[in-house]
N, C-alpha and C. Protein backbone atom coordinates (compact mmCIF):
# COMPACT_ATOMS: atom_id res chain seq x y z
N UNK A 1 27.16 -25.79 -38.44
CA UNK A 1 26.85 -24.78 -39.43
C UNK A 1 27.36 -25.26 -40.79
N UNK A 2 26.55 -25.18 -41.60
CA UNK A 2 26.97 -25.77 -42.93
C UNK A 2 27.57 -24.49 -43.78
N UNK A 3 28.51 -25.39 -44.73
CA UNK A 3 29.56 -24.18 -45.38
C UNK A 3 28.80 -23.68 -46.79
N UNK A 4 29.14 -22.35 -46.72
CA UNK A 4 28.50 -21.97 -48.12
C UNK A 4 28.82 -22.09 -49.51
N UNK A 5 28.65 -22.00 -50.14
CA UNK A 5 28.75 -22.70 -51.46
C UNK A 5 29.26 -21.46 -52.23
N UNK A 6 30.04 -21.73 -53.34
CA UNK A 6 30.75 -19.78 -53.59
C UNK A 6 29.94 -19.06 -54.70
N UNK A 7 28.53 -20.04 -54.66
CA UNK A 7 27.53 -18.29 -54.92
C UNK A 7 27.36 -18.07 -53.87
N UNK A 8 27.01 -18.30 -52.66
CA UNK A 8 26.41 -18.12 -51.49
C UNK A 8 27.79 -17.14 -50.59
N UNK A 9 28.60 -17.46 -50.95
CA UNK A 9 29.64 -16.32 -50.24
C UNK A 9 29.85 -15.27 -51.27
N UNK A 10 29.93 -15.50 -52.40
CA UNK A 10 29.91 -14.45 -53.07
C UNK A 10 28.63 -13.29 -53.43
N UNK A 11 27.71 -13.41 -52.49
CA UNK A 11 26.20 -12.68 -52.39
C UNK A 11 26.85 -12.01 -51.08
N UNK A 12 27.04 -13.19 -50.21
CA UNK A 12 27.38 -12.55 -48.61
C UNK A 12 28.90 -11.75 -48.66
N UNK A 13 29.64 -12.04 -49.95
CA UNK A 13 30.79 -10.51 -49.75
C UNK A 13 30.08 -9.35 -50.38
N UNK A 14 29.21 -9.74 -51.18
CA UNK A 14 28.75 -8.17 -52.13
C UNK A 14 27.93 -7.88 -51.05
N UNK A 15 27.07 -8.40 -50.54
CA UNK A 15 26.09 -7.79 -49.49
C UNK A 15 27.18 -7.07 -48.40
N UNK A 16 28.06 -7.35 -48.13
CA UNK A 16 28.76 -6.48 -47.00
C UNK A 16 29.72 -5.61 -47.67
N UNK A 17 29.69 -5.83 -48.55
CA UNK A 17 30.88 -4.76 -49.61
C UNK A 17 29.80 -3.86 -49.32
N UNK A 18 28.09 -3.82 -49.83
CA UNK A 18 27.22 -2.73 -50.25
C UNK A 18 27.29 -2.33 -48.65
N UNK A 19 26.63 -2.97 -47.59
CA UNK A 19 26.77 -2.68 -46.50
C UNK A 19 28.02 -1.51 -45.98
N UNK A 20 29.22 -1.79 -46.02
CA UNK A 20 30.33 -0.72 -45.89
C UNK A 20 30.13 0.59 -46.88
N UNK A 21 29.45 0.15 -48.46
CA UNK A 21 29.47 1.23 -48.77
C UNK A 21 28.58 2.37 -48.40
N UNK A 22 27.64 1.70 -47.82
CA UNK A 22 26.19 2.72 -47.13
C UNK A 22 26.74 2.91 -46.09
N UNK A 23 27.92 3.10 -45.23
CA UNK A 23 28.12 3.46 -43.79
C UNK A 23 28.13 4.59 -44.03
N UNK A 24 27.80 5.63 -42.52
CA UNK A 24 28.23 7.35 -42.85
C UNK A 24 29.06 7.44 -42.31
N UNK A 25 29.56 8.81 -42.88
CA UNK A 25 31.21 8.98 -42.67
C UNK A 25 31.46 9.49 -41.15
N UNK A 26 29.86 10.28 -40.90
CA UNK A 26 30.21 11.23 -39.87
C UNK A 26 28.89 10.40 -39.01
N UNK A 27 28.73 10.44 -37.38
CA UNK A 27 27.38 10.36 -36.65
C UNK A 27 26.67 10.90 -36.48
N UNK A 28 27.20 12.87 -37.31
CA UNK A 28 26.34 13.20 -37.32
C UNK A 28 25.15 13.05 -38.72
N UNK A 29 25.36 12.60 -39.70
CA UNK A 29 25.06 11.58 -40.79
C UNK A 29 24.04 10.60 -40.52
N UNK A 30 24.76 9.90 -39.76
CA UNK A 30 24.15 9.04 -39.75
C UNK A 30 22.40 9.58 -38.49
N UNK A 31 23.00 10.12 -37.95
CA UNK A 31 21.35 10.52 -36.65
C UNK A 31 20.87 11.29 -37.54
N UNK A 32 21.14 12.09 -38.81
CA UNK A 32 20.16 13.22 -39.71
C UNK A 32 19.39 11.56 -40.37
N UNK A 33 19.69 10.40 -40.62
CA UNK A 33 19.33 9.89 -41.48
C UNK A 33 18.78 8.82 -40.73
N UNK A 34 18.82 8.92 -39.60
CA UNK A 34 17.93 7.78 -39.24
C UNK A 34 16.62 8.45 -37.80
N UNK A 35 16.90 9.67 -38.04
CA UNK A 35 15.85 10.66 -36.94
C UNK A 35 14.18 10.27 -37.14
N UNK A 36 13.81 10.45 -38.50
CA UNK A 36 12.49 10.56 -38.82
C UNK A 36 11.73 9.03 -38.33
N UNK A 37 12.43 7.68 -38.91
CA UNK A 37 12.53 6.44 -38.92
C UNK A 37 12.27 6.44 -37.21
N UNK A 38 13.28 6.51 -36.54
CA UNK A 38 13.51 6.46 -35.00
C UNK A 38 11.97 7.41 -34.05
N UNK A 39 11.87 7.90 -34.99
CA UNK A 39 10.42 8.84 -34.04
C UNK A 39 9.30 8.19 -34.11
N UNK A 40 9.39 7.53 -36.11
CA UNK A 40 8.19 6.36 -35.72
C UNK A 40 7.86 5.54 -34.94
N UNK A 41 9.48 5.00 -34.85
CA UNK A 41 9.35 3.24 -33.80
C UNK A 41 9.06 3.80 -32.14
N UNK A 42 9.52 4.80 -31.99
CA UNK A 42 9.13 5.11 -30.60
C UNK A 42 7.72 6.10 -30.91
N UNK A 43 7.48 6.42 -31.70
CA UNK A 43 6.08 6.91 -31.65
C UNK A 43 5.07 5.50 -31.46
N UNK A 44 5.00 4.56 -32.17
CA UNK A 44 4.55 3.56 -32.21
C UNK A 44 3.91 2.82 -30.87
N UNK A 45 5.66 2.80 -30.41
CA UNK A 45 6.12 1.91 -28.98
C UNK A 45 5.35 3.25 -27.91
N UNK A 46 5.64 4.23 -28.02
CA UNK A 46 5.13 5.11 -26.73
C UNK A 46 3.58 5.49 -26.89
N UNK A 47 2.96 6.02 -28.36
CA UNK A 47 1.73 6.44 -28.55
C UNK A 47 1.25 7.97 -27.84
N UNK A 48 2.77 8.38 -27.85
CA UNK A 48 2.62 9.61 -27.41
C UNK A 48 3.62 11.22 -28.09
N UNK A 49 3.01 11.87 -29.19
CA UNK A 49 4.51 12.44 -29.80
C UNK A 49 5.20 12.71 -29.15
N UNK A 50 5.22 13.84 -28.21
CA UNK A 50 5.84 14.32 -27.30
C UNK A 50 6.99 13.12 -26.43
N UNK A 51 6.66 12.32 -25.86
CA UNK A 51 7.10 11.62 -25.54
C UNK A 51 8.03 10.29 -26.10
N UNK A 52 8.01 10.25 -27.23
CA UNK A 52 8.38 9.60 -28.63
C UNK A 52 9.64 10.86 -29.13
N UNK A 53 9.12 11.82 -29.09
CA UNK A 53 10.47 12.73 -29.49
C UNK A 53 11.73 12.95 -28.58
N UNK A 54 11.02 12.85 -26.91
CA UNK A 54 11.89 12.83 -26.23
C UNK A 54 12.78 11.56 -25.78
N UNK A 55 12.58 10.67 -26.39
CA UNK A 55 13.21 9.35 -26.39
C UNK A 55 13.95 9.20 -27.48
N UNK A 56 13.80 9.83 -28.96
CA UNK A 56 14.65 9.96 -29.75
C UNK A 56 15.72 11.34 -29.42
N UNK A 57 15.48 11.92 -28.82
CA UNK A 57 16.34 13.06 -28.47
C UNK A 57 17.27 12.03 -27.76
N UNK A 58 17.13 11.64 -26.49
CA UNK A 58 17.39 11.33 -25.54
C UNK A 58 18.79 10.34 -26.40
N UNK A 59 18.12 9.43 -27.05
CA UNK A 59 18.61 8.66 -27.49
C UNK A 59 20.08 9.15 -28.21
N UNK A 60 19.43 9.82 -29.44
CA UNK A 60 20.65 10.81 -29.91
C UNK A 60 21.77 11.73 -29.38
N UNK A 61 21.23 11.98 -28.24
CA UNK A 61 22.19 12.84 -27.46
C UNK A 61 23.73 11.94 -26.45
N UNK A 62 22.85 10.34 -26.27
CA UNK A 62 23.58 9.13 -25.76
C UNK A 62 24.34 8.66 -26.60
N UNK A 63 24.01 8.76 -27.98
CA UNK A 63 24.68 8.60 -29.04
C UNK A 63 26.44 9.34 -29.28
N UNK A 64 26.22 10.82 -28.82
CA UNK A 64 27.25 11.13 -29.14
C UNK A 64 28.66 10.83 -28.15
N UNK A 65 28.28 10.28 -27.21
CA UNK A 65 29.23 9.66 -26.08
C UNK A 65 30.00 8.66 -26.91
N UNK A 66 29.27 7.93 -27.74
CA UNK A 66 29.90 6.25 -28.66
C UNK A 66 30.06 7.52 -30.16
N UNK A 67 30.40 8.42 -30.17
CA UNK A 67 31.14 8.67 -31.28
C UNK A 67 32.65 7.66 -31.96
N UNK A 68 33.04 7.61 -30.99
CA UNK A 68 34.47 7.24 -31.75
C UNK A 68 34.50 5.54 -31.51
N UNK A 69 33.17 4.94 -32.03
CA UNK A 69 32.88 3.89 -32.11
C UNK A 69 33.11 3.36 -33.27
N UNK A 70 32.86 2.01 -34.04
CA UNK A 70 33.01 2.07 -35.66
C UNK A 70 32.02 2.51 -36.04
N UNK A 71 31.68 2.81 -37.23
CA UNK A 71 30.42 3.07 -38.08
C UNK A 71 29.67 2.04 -38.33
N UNK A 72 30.08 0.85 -38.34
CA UNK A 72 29.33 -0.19 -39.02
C UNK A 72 28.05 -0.95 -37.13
N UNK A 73 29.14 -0.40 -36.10
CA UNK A 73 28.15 -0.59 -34.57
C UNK A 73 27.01 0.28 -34.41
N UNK A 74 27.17 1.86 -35.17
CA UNK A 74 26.34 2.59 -34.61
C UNK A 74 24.90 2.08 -34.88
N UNK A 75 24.30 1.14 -35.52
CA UNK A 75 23.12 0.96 -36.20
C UNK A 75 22.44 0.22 -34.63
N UNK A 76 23.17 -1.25 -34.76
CA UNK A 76 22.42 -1.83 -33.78
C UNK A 76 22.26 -0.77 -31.76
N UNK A 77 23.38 -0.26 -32.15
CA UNK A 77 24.00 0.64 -30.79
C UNK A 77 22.48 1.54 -30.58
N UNK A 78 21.85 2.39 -31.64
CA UNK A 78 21.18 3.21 -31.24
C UNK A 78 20.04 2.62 -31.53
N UNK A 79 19.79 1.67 -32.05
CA UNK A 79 18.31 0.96 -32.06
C UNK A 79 18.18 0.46 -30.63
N UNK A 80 19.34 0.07 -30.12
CA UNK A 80 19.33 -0.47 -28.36
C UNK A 80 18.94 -0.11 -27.53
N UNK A 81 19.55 1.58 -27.35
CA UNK A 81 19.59 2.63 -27.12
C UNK A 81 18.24 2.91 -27.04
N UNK A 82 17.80 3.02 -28.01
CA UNK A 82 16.17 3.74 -28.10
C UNK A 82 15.30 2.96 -27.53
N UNK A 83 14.93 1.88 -28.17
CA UNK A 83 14.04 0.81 -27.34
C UNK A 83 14.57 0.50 -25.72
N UNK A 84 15.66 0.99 -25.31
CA UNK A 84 15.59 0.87 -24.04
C UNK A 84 15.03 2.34 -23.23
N UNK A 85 15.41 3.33 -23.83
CA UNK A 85 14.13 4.63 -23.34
C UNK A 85 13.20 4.75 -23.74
N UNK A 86 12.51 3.36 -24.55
CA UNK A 86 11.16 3.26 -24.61
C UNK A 86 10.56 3.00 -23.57
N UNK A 87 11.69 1.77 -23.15
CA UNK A 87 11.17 0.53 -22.23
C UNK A 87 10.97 2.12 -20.87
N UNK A 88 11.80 2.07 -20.80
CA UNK A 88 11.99 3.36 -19.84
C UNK A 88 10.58 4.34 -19.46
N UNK A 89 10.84 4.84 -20.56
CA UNK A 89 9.38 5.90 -20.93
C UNK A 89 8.43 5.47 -20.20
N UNK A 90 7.74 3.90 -20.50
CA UNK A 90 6.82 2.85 -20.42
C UNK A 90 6.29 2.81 -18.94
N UNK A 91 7.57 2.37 -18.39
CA UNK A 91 7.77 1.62 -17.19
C UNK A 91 7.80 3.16 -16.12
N UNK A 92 7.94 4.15 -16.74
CA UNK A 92 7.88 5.60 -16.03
C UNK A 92 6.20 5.72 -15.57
N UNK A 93 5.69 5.82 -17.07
CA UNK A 93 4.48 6.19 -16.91
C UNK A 93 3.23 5.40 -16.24
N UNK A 94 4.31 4.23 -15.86
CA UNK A 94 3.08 2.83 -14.99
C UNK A 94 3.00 4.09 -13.53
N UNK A 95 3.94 4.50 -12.97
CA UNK A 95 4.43 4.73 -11.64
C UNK A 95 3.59 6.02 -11.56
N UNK A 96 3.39 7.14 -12.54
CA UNK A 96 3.15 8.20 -12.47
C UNK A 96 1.47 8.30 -11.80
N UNK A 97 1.47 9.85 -11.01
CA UNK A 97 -0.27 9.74 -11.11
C UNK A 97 -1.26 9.55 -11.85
N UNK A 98 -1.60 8.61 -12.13
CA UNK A 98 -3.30 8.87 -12.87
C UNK A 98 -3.83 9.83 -13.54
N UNK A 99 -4.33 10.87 -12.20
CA UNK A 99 -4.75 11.85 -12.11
C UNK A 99 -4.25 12.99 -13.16
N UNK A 100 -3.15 13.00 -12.74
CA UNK A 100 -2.33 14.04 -13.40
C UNK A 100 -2.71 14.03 -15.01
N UNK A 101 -2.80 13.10 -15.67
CA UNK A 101 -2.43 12.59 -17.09
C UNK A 101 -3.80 12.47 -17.60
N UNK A 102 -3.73 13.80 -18.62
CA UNK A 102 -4.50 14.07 -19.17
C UNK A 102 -6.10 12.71 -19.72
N UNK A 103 -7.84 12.41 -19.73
CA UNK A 103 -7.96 11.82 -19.66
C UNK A 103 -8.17 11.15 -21.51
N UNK A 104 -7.84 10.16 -21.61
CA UNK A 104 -7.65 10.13 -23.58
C UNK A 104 -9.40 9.70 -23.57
N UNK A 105 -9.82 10.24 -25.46
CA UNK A 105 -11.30 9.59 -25.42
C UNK A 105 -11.41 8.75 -26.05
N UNK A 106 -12.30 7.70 -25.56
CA UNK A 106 -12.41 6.20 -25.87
C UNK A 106 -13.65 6.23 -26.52
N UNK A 107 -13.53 5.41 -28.00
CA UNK A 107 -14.22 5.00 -28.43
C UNK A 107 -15.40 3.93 -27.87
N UNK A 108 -16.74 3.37 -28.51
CA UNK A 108 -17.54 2.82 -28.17
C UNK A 108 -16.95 1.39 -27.64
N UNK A 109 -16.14 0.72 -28.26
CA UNK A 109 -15.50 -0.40 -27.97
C UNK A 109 -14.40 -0.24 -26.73
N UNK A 110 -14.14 0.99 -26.45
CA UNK A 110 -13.31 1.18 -25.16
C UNK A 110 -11.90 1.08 -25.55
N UNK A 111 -11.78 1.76 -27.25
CA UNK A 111 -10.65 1.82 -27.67
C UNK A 111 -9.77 3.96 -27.37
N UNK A 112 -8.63 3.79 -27.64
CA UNK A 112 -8.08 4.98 -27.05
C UNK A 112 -8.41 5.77 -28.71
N UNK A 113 -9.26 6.82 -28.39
CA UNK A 113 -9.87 7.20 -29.88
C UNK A 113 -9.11 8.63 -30.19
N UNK A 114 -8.22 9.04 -30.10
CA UNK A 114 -7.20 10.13 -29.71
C UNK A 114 -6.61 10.10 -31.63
N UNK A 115 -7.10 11.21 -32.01
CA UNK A 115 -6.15 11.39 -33.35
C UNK A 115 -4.53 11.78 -33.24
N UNK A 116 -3.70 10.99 -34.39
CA UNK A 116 -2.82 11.84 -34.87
C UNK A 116 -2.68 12.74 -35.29
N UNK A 117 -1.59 13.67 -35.41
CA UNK A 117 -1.45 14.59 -36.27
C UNK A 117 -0.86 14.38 -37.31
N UNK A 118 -1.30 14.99 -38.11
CA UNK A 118 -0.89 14.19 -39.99
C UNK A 118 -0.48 15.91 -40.86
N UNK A 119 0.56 16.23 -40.18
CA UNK A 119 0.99 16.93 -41.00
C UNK A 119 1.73 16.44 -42.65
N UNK A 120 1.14 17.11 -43.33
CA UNK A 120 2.21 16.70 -44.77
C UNK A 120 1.44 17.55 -45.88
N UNK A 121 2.54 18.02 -47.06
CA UNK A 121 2.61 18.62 -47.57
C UNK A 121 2.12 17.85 -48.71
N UNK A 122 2.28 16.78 -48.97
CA UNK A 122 1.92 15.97 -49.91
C UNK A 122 1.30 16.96 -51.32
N UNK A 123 1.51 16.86 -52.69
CA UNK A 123 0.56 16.95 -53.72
C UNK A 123 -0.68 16.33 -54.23
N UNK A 124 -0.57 15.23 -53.71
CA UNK A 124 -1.47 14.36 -54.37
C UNK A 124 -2.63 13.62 -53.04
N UNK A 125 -3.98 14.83 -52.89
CA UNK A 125 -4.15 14.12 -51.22
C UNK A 125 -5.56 12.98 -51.68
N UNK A 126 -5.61 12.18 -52.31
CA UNK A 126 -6.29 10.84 -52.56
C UNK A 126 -5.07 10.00 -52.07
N UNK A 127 -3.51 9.76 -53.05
CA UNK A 127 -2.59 9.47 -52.53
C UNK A 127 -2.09 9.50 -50.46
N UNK A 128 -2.22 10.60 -50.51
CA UNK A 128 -1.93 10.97 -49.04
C UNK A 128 -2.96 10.45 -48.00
N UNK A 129 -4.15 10.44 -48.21
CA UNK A 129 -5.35 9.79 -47.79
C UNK A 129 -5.09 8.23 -47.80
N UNK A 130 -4.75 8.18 -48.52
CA UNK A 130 -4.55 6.64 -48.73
C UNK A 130 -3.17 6.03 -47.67
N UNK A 131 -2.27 6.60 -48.24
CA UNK A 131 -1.29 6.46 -46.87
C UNK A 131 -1.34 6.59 -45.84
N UNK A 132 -2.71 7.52 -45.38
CA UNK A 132 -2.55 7.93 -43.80
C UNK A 132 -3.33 7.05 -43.38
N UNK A 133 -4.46 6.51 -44.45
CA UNK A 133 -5.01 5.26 -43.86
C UNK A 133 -4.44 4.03 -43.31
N UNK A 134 -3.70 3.92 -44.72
CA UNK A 134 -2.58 2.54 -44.32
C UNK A 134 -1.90 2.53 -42.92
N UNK A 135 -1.38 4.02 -42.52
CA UNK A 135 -0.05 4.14 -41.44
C UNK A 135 -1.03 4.08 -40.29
N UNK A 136 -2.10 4.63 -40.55
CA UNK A 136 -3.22 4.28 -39.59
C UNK A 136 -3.77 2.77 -39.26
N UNK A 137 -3.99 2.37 -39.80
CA UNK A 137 -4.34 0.77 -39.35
C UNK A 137 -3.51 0.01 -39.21
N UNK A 138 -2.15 0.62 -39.79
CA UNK A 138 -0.58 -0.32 -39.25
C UNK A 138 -0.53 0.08 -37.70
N UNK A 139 -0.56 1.31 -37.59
CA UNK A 139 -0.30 1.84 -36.29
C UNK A 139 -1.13 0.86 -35.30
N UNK A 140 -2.60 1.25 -35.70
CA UNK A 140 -3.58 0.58 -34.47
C UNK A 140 -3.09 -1.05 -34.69
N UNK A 141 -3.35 -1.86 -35.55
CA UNK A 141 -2.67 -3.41 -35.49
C UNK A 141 -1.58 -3.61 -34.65
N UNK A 142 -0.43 -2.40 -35.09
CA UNK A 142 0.79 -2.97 -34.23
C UNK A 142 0.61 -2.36 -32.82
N UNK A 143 0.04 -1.80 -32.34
CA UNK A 143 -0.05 -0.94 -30.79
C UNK A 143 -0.84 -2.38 -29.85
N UNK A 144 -1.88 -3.07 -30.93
CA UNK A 144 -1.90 -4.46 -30.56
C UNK A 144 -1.58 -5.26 -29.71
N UNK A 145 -0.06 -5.04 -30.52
CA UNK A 145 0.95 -6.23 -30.42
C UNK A 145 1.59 -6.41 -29.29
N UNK A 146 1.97 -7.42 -28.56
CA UNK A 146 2.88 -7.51 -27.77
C UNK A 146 4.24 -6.64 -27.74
N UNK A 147 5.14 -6.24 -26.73
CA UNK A 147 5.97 -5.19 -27.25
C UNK A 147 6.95 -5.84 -27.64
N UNK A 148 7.60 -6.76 -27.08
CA UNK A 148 8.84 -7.60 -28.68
C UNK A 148 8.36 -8.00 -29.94
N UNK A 149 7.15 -8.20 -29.96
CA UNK A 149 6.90 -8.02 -31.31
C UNK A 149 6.71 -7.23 -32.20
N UNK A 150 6.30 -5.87 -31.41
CA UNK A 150 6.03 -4.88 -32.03
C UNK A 150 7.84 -4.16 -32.82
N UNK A 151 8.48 -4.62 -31.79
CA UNK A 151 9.68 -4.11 -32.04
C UNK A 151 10.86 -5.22 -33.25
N UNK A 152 10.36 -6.36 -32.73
CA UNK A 152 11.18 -7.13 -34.01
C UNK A 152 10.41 -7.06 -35.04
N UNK A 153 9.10 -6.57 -35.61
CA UNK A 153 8.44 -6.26 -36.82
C UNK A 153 9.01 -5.01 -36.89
N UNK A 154 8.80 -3.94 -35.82
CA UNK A 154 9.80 -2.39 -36.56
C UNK A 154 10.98 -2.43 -36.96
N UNK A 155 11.72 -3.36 -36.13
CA UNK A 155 13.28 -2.97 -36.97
C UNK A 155 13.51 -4.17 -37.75
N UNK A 156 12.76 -5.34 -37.84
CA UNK A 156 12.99 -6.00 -38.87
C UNK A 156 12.49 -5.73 -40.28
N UNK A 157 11.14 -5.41 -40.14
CA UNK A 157 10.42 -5.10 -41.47
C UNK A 157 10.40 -3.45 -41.99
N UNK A 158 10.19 -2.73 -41.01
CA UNK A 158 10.22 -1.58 -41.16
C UNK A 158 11.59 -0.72 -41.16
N UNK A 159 12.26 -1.48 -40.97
CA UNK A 159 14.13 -0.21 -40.37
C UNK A 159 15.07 -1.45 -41.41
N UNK A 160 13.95 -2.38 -41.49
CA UNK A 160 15.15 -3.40 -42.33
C UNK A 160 16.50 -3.62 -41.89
N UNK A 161 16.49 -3.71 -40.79
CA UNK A 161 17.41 -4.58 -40.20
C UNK A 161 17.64 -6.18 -40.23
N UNK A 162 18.83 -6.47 -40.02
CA UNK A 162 18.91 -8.27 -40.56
C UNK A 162 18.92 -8.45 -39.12
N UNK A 163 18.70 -10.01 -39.41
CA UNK A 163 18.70 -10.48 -37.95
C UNK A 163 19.80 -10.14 -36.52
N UNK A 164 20.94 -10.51 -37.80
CA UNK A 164 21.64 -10.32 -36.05
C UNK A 164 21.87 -8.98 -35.59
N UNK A 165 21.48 -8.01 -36.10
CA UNK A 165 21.46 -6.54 -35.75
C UNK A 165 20.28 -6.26 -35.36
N UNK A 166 18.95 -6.88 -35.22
CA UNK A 166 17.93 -6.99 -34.66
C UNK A 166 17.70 -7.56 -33.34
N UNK A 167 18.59 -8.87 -33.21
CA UNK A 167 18.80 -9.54 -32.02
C UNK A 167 19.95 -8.82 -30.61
N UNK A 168 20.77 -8.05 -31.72
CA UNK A 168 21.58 -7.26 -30.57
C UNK A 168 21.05 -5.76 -30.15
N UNK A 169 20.05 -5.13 -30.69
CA UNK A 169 19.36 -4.03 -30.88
C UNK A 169 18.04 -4.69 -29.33
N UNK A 170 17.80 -5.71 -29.80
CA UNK A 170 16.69 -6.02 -28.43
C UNK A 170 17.44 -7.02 -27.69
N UNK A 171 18.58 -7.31 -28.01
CA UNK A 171 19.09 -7.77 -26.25
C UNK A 171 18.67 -9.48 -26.39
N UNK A 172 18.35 -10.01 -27.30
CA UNK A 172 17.72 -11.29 -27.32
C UNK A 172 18.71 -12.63 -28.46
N UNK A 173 18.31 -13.40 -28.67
CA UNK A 173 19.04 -14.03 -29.78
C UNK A 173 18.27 -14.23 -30.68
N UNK A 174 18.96 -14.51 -32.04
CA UNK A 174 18.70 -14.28 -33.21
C UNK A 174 17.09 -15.27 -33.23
N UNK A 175 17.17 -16.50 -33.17
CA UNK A 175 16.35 -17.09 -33.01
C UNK A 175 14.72 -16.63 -32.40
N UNK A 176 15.10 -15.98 -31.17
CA UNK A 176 14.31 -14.95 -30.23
C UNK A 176 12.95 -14.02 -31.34
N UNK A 177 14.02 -13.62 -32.13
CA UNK A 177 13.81 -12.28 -33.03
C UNK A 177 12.93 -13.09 -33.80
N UNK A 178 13.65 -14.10 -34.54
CA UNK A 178 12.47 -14.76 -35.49
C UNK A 178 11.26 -15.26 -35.38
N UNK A 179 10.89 -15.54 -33.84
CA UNK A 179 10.01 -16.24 -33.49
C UNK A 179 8.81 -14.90 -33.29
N UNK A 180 9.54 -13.61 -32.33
CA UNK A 180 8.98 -12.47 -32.13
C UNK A 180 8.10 -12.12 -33.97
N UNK A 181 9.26 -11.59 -34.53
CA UNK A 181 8.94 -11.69 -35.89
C UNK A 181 7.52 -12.32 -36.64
N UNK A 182 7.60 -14.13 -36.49
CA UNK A 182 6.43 -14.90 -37.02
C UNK A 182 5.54 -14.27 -36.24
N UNK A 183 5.29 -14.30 -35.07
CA UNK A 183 4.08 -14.36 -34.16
C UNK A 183 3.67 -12.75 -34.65
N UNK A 184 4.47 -11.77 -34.67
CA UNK A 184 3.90 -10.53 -34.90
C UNK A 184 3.34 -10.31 -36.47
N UNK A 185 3.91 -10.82 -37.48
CA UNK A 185 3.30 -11.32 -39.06
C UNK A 185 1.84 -11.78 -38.89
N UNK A 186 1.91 -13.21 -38.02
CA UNK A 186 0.87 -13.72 -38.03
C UNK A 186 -0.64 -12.86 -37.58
N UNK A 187 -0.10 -11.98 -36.46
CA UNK A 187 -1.34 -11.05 -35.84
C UNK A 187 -1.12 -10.30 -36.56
N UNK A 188 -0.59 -9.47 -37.02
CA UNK A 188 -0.83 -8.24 -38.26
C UNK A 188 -1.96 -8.89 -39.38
N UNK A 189 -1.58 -10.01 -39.72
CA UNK A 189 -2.01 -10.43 -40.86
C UNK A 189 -3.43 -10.69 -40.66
N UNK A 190 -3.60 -11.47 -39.64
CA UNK A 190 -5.13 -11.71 -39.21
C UNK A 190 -5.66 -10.17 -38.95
N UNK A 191 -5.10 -9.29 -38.06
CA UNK A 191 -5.79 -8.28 -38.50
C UNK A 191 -6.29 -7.01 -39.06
N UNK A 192 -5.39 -7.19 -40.60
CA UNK A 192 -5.00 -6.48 -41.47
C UNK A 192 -6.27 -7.31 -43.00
N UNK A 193 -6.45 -8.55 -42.34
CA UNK A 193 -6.76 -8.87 -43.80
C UNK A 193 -8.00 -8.64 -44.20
N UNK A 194 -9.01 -7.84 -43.35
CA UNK A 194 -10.35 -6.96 -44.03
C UNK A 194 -9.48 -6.01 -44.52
N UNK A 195 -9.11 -5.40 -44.08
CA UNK A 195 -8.42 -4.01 -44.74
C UNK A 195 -8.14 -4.04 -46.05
N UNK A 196 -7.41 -4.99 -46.56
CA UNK A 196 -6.97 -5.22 -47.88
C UNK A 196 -8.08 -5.08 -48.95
């Protein structure tokens, strides 16, 4: 490992100075502030609200057991946490009846043609239109994706997480993450770039 040079440590103390200063004081802080974020990535990962909420519940409620954890763990702790009652969720609904589960309607291409719900209050709905498009064709691109990729693009690009809190969040090594990362860029990009 090569040594840093003292701009290069002096970026990496201010970056963790800012880091400590964004910690919350309380967990309960910190789950008000990372709830909405956390419903996406498992909305994403599950494609089901209902089921996406109950994995962030789930999650949060596991959370309060690691209260008297540090503040600066809880980040990667409940990103772990969650993507593992994704995995969960997932691996539930392989096992379940068929039958039972409601049937979704498929588009001409034999795609799952099932709307969201797009609640929002928004003022400005050209603006809002425009966003729901975007979150819309992010959504379908990344549902795509392989599921480590889907997940080292959510908490890397989207939750902005750094690597090694990405790599301990999915259980993998840092390296792991980056590669997940490229490969999931690369397919977004290819099929994102009519859209643009």
């Amino acid at each position: 490992m090569l040594a840093d040079t003292p701009a290069q440590a002096h970026v990496r103390a201010a970056s963790s100075e800012e880091a400590v200063a964004r910690l919350p004081a309380t967990l309960e802080e910190f789950l008000a502030g990372v709830g909405t974020r956390a419903f996406r990535f498992a909305e994403l990962g599950l494609r089901q609200r209902d089921d996406a909420l109950d994995a962030v519940q789930d999650a949060m409620m596991k959370m309060l057991s690691y209260r008297d954890r540090p503040a600066d763990e809880w980040t990667p702790l409940f990103w772990s946490i969650l993507r593992s009652r994704i995995v969960d969720v997932q691996r539930r609904r392989t096992f379940r009846l068929r039958w039972l589960m409601p049937t979704p309607a498929f588009d001409k291409d034999g795609r799952d043609d099932s709307t969201l719900d797009w609640a929002d209050d928004g003022p400005d709905p050209s603006r809002t239109f425009d966003g729901r498009e975007a979150y819309a064709k992010l959504s379908e691109a990344m549902a795509k994706l392989p599921r480590r990729q889907r997940e080292a693009f959510s908490l890397r690009i989207l939750e902005e997480l750094d690597v090694a809190t990405t790599a301990q969040a999915m259980g993998c090594s840092e390296g792991a993450v980056k590669t997940h990362l490229s490969r999931a860029r690369e397919a977004l990009q290819r099929q994102l770039e009519d859209w643009r």
